[in-house]
PDB file of N, CA and C in Angstrom:
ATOM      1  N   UNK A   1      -0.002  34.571 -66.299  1.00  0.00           N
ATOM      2  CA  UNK A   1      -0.096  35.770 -65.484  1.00  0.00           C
ATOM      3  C   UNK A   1       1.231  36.520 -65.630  1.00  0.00           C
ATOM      4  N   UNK A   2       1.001  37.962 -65.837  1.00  0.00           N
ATOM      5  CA  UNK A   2       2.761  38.502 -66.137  1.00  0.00           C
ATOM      6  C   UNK A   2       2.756  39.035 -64.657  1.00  0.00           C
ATOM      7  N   UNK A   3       4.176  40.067 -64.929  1.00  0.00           N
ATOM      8  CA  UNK A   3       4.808  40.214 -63.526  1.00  0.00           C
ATOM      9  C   UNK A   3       3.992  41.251 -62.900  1.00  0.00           C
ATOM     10  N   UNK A   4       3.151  41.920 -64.003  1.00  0.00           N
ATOM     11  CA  UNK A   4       2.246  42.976 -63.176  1.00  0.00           C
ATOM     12  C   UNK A   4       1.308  42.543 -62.186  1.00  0.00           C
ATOM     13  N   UNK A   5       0.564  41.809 -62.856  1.00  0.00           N
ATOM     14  CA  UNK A   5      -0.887  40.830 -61.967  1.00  0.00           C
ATOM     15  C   UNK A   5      -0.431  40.404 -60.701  1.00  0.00           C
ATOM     16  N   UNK A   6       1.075  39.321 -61.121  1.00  0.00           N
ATOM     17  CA  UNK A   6       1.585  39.020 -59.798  1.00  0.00           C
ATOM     18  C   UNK A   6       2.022  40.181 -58.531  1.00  0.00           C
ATOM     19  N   UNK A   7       2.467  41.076 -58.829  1.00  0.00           N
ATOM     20  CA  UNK A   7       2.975  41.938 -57.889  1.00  0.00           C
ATOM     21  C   UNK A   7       1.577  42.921 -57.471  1.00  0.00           C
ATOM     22  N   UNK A   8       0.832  42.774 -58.224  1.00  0.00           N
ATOM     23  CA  UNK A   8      -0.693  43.307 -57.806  1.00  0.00           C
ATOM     24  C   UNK A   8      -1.563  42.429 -56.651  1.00  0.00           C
ATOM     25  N   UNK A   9      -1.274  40.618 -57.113  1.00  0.00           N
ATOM     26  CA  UNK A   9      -2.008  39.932 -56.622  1.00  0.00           C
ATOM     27  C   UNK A   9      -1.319  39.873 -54.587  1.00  0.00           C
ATOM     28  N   UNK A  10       0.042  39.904 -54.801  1.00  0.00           N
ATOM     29  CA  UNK A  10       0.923  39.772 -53.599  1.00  0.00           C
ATOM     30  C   UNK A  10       0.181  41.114 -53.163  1.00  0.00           C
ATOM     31  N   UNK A  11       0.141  42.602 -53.600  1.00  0.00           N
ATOM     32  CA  UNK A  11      -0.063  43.333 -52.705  1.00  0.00           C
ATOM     33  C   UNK A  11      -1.331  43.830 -52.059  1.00  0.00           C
ATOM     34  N   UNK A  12      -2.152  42.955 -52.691  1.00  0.00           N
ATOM     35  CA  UNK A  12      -3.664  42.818 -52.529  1.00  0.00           C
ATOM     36  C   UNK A  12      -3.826  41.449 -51.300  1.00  0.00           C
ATOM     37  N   UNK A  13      -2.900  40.495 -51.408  1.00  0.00           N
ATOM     38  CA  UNK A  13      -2.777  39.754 -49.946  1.00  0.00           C
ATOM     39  C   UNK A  13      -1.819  40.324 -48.422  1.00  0.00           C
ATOM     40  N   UNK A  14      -0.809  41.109 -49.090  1.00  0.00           N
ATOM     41  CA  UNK A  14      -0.281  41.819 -47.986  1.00  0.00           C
ATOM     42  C   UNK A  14      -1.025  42.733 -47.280  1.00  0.00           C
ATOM     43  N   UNK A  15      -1.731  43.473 -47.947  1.00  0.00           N
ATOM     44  CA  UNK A  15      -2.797  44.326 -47.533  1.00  0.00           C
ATOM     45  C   UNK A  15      -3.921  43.947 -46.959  1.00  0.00           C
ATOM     46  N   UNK A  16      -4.428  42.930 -47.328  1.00  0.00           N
ATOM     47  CA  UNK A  16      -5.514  41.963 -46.296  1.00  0.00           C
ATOM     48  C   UNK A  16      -4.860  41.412 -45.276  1.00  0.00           C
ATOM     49  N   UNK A  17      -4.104  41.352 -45.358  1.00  0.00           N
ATOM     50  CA  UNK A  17      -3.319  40.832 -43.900  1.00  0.00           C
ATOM     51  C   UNK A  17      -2.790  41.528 -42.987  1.00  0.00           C
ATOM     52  N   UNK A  18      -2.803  42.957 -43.368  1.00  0.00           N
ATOM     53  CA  UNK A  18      -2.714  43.871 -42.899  1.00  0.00           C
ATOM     54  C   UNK A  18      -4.208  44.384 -42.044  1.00  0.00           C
ATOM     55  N   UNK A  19      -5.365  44.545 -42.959  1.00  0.00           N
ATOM     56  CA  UNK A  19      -6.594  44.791 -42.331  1.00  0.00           C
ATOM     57  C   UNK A  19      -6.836  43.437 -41.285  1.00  0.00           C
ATOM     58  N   UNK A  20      -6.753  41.899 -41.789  1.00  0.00           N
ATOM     59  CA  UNK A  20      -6.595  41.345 -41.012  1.00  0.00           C
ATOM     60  C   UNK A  20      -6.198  41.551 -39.628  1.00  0.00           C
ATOM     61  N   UNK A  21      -5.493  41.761 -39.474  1.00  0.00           N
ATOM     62  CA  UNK A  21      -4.200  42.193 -37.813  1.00  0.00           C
ATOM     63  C   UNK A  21      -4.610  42.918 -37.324  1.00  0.00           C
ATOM     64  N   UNK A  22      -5.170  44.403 -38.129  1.00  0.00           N
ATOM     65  CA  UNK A  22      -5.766  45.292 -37.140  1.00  0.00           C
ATOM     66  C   UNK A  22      -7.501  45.352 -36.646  1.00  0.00           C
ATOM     67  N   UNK A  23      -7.757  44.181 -37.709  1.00  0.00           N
ATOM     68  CA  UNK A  23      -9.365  44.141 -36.952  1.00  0.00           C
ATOM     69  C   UNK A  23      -9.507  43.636 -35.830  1.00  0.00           C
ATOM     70  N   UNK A  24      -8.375  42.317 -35.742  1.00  0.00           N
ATOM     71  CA  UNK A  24      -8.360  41.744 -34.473  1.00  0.00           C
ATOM     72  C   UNK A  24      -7.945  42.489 -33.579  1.00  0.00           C
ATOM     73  N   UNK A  25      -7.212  43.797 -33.439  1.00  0.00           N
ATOM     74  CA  UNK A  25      -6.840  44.241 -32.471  1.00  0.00           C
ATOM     75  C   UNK A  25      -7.679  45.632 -32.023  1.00  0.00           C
ATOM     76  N   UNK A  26      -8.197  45.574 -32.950  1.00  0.00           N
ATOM     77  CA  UNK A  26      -9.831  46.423 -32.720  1.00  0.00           C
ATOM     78  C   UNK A  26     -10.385  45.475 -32.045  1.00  0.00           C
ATOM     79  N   UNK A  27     -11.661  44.595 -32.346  1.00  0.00           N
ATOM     80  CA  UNK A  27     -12.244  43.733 -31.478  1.00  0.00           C
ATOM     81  C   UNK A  27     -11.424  43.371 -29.753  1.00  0.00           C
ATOM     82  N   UNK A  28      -9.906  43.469 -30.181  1.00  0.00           N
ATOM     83  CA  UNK A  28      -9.442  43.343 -28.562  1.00  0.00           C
ATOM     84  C   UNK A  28      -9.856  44.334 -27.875  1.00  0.00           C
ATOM     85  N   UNK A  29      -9.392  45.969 -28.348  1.00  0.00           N
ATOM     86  CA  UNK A  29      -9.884  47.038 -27.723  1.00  0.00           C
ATOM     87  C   UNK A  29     -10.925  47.195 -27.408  1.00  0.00           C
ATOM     88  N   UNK A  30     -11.915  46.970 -28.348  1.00  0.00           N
ATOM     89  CA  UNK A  30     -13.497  47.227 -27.910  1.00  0.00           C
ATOM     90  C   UNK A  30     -14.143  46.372 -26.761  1.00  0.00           C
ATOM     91  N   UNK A  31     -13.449  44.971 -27.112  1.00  0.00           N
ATOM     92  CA  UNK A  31     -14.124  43.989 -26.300  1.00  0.00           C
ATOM     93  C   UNK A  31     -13.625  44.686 -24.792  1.00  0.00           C
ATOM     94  N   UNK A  32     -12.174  45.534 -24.443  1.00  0.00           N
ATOM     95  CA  UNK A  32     -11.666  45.352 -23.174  1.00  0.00           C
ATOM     96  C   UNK A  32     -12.085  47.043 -22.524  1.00  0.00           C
ATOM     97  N   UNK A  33     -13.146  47.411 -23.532  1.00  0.00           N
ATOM     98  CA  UNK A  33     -13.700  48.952 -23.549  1.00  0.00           C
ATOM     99  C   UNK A  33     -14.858  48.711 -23.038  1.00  0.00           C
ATOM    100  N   UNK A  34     -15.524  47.418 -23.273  1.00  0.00           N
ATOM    101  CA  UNK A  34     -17.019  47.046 -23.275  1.00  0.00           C
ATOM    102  C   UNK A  34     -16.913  46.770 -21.878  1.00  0.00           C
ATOM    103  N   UNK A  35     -15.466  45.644 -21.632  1.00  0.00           N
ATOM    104  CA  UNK A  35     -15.658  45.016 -20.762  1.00  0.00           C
ATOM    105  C   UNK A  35     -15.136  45.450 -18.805  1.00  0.00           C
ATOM    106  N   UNK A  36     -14.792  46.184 -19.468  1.00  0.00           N
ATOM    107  CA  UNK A  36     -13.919  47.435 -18.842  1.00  0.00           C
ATOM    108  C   UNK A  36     -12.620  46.106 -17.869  1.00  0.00           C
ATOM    109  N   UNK A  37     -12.230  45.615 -18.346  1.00  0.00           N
ATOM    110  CA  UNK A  37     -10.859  44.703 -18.177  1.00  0.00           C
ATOM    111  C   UNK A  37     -10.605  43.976 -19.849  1.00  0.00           C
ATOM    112  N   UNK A  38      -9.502  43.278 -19.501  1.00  0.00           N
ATOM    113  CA  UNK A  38      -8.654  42.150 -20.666  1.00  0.00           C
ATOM    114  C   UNK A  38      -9.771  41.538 -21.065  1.00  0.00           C
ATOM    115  N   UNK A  39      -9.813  41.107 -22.524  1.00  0.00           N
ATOM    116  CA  UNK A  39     -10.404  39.806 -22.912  1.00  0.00           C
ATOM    117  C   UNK A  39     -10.321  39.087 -22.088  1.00  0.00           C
ATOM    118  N   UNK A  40     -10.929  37.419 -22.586  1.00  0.00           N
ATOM    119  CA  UNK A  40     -10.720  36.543 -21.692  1.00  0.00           C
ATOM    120  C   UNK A  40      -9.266  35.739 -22.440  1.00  0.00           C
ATOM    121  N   UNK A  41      -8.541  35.084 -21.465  1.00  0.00           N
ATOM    122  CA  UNK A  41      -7.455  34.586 -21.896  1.00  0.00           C
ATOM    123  C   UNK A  41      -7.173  33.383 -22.815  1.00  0.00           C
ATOM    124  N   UNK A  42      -8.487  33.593 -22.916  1.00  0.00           N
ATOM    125  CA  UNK A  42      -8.605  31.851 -24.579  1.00  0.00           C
ATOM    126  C   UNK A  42      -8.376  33.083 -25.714  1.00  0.00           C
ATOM    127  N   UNK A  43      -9.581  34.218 -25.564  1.00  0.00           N
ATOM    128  CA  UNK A  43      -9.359  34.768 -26.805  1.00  0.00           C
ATOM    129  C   UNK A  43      -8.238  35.654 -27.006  1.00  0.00           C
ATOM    130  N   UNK A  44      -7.613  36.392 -25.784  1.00  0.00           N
ATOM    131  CA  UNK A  44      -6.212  36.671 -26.706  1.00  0.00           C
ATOM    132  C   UNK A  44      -5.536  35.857 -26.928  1.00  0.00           C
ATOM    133  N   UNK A  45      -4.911  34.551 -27.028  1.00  0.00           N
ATOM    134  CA  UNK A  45      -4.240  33.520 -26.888  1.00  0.00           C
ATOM    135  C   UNK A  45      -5.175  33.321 -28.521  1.00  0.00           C
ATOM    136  N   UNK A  46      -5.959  33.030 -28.755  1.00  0.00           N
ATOM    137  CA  UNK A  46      -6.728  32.739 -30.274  1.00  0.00           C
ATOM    138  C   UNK A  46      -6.206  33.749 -31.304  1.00  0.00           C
ATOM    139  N   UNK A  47      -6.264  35.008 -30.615  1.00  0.00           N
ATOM    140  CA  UNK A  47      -5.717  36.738 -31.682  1.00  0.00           C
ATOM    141  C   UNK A  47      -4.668  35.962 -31.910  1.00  0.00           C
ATOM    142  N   UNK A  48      -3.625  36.215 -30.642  1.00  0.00           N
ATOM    143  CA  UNK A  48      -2.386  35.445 -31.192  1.00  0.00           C
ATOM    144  C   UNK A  48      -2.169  35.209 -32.415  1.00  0.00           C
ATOM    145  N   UNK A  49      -2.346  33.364 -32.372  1.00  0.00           N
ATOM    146  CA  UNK A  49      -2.482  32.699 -33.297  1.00  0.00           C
ATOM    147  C   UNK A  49      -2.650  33.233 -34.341  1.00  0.00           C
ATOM    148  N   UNK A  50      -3.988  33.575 -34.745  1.00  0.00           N
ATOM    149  CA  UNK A  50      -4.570  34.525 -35.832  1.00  0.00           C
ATOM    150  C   UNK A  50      -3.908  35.354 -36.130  1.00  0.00           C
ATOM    151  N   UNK A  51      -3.108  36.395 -35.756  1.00  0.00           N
ATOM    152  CA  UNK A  51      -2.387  37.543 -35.740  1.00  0.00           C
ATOM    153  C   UNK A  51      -0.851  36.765 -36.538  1.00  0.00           C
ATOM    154  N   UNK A  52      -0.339  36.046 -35.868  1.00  0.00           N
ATOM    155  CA  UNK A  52       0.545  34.852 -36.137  1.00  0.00           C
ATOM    156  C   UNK A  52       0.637  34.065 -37.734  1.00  0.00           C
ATOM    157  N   UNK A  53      -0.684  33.876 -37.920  1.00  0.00           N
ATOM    158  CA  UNK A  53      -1.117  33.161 -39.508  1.00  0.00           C
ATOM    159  C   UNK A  53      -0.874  34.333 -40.359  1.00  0.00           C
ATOM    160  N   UNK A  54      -1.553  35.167 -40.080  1.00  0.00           N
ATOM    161  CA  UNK A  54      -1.843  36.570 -41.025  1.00  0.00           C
ATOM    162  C   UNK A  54      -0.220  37.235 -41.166  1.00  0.00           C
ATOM    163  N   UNK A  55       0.260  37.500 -40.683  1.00  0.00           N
ATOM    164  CA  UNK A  55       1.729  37.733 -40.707  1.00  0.00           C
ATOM    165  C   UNK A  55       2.506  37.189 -41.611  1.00  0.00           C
ATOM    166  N   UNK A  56       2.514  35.614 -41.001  1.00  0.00           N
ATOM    167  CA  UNK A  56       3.622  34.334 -42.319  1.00  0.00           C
ATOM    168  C   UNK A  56       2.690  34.393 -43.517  1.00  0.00           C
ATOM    169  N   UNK A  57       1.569  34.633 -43.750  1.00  0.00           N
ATOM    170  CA  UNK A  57       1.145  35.457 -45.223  1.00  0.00           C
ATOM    171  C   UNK A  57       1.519  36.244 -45.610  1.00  0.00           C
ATOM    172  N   UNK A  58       1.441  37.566 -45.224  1.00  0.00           N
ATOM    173  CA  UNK A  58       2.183  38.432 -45.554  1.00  0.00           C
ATOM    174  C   UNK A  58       3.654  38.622 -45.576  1.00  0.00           C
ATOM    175  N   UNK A  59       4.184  37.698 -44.897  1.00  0.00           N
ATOM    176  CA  UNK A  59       5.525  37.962 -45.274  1.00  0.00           C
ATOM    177  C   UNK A  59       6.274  36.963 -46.264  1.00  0.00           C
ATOM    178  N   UNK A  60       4.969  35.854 -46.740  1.00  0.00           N
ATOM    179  CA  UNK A  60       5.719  35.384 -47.482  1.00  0.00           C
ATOM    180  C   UNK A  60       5.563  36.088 -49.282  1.00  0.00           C
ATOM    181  N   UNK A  61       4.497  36.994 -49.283  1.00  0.00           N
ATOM    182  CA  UNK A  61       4.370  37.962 -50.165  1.00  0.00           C
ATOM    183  C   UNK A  61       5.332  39.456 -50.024  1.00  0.00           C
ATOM    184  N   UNK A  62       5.230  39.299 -48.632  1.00  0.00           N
ATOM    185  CA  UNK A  62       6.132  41.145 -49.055  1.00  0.00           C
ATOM    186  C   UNK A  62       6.946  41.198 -47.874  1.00  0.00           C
ATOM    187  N   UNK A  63       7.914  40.272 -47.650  1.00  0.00           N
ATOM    188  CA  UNK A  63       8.922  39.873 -46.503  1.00  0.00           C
ATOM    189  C   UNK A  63       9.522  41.223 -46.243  1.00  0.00           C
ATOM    190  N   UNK A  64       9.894  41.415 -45.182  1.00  0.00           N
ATOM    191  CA  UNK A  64      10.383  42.753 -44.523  1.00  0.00           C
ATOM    192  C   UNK A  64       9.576  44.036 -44.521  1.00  0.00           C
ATOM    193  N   UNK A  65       8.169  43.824 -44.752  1.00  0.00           N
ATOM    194  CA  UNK A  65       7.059  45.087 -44.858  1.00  0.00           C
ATOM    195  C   UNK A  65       7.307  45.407 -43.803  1.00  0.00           C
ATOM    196  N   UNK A  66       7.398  45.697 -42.479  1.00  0.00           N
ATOM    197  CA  UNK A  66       7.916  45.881 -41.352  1.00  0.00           C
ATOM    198  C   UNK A  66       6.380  45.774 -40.664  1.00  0.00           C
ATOM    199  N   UNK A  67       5.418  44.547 -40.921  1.00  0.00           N
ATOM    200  CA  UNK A  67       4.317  44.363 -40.566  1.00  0.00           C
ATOM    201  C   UNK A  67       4.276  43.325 -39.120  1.00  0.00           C
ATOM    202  N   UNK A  68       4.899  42.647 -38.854  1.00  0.00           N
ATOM    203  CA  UNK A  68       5.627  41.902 -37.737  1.00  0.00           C
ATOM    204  C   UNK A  68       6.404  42.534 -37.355  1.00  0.00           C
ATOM    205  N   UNK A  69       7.108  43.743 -36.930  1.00  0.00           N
ATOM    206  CA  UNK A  69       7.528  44.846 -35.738  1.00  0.00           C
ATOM    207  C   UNK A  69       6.620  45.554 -35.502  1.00  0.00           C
ATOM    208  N   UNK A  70       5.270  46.401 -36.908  1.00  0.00           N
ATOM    209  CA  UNK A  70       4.281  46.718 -35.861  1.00  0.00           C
ATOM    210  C   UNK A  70       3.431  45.862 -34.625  1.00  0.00           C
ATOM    211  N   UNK A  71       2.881  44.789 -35.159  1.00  0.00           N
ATOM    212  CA  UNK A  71       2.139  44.140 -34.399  1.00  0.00           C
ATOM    213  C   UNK A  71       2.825  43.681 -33.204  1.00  0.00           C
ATOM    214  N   UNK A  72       4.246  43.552 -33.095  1.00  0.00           N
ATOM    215  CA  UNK A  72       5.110  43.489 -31.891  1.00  0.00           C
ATOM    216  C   UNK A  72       4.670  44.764 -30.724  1.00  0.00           C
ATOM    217  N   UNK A  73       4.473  45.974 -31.645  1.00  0.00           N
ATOM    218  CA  UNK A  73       3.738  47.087 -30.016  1.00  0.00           C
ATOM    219  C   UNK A  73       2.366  46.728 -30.178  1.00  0.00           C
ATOM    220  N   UNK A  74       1.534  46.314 -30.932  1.00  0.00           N
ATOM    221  CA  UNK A  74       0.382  45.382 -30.201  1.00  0.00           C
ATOM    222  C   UNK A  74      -0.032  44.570 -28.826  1.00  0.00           C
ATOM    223  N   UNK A  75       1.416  44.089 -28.566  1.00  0.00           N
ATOM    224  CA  UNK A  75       1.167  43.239 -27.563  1.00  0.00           C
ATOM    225  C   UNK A  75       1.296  43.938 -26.218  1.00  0.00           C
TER     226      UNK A  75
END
């Protein structure tokens, strides 16, 4: 694999990890639109996590994307 593929393949996982993060924080909104209050406190506590995984992916492909300070005004 040369250096192109690789820097293609990293930005094709940074970028899913990117859609990653914000679907979950869609489904938070909608669910707390539907529900007209907060999720329940298992499932933000689960986003978390999830939100959490998807991140140390992406940053171990494209460290300092400044993708972990957005999701910091997420919370």
């Amino acid at each position: 694999m040369d250096k192109e593929e690789k820097e293609m393949l990293a930005d094709l996982i940074w970028l899913q990890a990117v859609i990653a993060t914000e679907l979950i924080q869609i489904t938070e909104n909608t669910s707390s639109i539907l529900r007209k209050s907060p999720p329940p406190r298992t499932c933000i506590e689960d986003h978390r996590r999830l939100r959490e995984y998807a991140v140390a992916i992406a940053e171990r492909y494209r460290p300092d994307s400044g993708l972990k300070e957005h999701l910091a005004g997420h919370a």
